[in-house]
N, C-alpha and C. Protein backbone atom coordinates (compact mmCIF):
# COMPACT_ATOMS: atom_id res chain seq x y z
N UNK A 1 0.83 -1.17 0.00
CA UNK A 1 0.00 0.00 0.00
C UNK A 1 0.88 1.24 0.00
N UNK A 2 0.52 2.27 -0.74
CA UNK A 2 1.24 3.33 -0.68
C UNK A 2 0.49 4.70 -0.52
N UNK A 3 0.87 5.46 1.00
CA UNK A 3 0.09 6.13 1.58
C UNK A 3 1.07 7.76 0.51
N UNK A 4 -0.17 8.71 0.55
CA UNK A 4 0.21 9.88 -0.42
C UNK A 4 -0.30 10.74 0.34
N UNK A 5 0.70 12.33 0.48
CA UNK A 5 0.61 13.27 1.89
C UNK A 5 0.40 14.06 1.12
N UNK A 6 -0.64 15.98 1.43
CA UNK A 6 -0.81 16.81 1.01
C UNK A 6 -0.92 17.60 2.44
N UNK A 7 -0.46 18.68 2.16
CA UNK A 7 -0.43 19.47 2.94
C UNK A 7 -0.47 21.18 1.98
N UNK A 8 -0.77 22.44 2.88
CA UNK A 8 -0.78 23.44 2.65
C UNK A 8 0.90 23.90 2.91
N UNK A 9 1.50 24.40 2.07
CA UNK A 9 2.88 24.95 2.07
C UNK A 9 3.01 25.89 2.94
N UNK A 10 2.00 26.82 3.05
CA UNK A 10 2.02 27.83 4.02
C UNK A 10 1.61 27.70 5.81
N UNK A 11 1.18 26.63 5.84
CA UNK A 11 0.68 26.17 6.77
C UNK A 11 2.04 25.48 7.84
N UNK A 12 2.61 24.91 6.68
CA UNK A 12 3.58 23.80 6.99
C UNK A 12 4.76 25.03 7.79
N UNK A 13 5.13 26.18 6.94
CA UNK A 13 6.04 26.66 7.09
C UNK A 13 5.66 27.50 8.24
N UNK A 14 4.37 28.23 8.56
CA UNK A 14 3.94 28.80 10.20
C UNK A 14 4.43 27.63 11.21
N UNK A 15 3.97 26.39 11.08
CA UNK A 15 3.67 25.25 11.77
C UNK A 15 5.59 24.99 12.30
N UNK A 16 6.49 24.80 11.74
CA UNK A 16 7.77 25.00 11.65
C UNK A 16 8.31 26.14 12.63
N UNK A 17 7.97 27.27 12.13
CA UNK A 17 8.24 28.16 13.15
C UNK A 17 7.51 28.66 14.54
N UNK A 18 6.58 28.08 14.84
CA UNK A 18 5.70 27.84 15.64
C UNK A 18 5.91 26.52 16.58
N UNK A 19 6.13 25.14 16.25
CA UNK A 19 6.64 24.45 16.88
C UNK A 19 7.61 23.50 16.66
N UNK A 20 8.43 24.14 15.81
CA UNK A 20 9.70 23.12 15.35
C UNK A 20 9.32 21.79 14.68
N UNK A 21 8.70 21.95 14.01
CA UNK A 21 8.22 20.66 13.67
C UNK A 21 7.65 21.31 11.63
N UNK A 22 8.08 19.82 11.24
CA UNK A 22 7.76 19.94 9.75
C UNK A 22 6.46 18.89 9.62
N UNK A 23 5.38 19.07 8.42
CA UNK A 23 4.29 18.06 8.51
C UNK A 23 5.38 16.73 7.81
N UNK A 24 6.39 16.87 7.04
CA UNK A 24 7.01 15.93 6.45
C UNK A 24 7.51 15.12 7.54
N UNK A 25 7.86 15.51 8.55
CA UNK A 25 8.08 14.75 10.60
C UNK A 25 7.15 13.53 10.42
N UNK A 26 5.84 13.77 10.38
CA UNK A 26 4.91 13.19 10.65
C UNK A 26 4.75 11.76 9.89
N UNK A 27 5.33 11.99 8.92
CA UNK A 27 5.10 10.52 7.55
C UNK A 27 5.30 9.40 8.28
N UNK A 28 6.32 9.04 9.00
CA UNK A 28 7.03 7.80 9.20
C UNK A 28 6.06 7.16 10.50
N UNK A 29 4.78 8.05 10.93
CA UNK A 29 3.75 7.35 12.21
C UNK A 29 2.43 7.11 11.19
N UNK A 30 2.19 7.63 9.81
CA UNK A 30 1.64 6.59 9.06
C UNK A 30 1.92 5.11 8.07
N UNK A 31 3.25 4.94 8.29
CA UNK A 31 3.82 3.62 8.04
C UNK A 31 3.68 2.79 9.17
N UNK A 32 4.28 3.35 10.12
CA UNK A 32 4.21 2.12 11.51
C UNK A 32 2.96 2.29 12.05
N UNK A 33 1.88 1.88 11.68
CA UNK A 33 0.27 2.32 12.27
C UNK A 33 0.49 1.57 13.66
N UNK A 34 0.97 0.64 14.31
CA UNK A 34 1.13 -0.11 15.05
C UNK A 34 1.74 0.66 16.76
N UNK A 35 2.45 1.65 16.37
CA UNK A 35 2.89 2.25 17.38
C UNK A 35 2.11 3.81 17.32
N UNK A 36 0.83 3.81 16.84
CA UNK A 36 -0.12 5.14 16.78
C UNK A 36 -1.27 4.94 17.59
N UNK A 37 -1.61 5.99 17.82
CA UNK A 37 -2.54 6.10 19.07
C UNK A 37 -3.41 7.39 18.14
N UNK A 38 -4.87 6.74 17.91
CA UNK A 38 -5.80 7.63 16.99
C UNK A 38 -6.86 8.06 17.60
N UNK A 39 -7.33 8.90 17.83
CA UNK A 39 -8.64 9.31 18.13
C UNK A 39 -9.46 10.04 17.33
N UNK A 40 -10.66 10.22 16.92
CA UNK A 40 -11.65 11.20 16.34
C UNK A 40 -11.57 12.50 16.73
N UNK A 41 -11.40 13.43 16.45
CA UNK A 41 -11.19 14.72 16.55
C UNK A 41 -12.71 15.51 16.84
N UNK A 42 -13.54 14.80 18.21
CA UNK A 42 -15.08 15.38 17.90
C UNK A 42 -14.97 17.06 18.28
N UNK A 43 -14.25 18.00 17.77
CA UNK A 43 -14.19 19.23 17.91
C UNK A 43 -14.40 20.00 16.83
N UNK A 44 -14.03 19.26 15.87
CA UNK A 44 -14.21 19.90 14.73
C UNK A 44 -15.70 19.41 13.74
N UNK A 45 -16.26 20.58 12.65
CA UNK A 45 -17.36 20.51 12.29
C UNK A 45 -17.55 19.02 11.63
N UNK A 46 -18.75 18.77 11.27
CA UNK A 46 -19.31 17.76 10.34
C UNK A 46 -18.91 17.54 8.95
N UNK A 47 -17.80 18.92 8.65
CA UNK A 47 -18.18 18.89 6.73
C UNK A 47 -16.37 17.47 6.28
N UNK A 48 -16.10 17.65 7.75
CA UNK A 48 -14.64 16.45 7.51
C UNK A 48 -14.49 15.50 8.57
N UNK A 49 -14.27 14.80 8.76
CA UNK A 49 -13.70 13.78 9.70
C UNK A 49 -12.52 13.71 9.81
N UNK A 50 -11.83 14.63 11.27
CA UNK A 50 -10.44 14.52 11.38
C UNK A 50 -10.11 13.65 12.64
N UNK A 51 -8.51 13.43 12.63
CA UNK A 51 -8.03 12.67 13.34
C UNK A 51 -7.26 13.14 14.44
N UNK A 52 -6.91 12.98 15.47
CA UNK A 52 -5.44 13.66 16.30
C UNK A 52 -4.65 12.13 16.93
N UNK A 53 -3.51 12.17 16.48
CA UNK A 53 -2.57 10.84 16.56
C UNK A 53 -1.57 11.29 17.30
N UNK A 54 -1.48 10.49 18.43
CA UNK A 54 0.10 10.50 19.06
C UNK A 54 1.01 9.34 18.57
N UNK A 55 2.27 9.54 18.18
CA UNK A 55 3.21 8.64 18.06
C UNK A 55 4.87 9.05 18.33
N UNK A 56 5.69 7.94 18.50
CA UNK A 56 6.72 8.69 18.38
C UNK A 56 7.61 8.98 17.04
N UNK A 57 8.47 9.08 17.02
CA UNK A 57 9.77 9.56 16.02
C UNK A 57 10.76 9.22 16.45
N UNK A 58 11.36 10.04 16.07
CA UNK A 58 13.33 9.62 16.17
C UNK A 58 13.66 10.72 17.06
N UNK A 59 12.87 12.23 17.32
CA UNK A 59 12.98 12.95 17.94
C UNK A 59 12.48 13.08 19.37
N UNK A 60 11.14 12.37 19.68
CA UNK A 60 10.34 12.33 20.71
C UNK A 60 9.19 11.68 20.36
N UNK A 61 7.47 11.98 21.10
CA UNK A 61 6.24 12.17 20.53
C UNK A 61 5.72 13.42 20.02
N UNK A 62 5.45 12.87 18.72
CA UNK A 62 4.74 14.43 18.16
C UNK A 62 2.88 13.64 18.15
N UNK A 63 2.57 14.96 18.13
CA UNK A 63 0.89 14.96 18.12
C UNK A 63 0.39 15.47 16.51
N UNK A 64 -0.42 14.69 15.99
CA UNK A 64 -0.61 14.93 14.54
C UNK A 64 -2.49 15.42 14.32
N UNK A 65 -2.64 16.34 13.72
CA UNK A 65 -4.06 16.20 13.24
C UNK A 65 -3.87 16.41 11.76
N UNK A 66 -5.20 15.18 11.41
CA UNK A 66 -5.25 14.79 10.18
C UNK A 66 -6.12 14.73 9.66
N UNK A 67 -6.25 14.38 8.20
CA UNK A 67 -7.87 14.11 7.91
C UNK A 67 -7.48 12.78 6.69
N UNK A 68 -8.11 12.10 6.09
CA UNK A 68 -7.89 11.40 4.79
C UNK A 68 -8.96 11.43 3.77
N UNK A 69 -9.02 12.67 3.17
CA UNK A 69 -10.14 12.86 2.44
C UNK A 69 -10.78 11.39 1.32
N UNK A 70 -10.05 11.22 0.99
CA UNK A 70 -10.07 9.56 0.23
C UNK A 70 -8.99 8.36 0.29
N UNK A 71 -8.89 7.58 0.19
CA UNK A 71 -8.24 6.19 0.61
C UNK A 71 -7.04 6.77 0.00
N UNK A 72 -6.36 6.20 1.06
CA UNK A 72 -4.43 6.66 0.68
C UNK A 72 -3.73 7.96 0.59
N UNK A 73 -4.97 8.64 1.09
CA UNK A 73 -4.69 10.38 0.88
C UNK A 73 -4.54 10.32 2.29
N UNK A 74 -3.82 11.24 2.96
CA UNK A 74 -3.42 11.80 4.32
C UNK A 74 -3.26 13.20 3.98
N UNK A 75 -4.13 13.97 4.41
CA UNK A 75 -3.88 15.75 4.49
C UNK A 75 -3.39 15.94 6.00
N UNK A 76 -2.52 16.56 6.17
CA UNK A 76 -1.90 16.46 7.48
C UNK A 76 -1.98 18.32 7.74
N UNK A 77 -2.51 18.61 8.91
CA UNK A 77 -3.28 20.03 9.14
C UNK A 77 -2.35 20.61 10.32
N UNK A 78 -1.60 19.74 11.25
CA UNK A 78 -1.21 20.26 12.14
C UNK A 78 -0.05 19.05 12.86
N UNK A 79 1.02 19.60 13.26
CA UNK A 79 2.06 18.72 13.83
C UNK A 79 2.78 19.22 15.16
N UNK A 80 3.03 18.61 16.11
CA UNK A 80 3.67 19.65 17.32
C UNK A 80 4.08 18.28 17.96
């Protein structure tokens, strides 16, 4: 299976200087699904179904919110 990431460029680059962290960080806790910790994101509206994932890295645990608009798509919205 081969998972495919989109993200907002501008988003990515606030997100960076804001908490040291790149959404490209995040890739390697949708390969190892096994060491992820997922929950439903019931905060946000009805028009998406997002996610917030803890996992670790090579650096620590980062916290991910996500969404997968269609199968194999990962839009990744937020990383810290």
């Amino acid at each position: 299976m081969s998972i495919r990431f989109e993200w907002d460029p501008a988003k990515n680059d606030a997100n960076q200087r804001k908490h040291g962290l790149r959404f490209e960080d995040a890739k390697p806790i949708f390969i190892w699904e096994a060491d992820r910790l997922d929950e439903r994101d019931e905060t946000q509206g009805a028009d998406e179904e997002r996610f917030i994932s803890i996992a670790p890295i090579a650096s620590g645990l980062i916290t991910v919110v996500w969404t997968e608009p269609v199968d194999d798509l990962v839009r990744i919205i937020s990383v810290r």
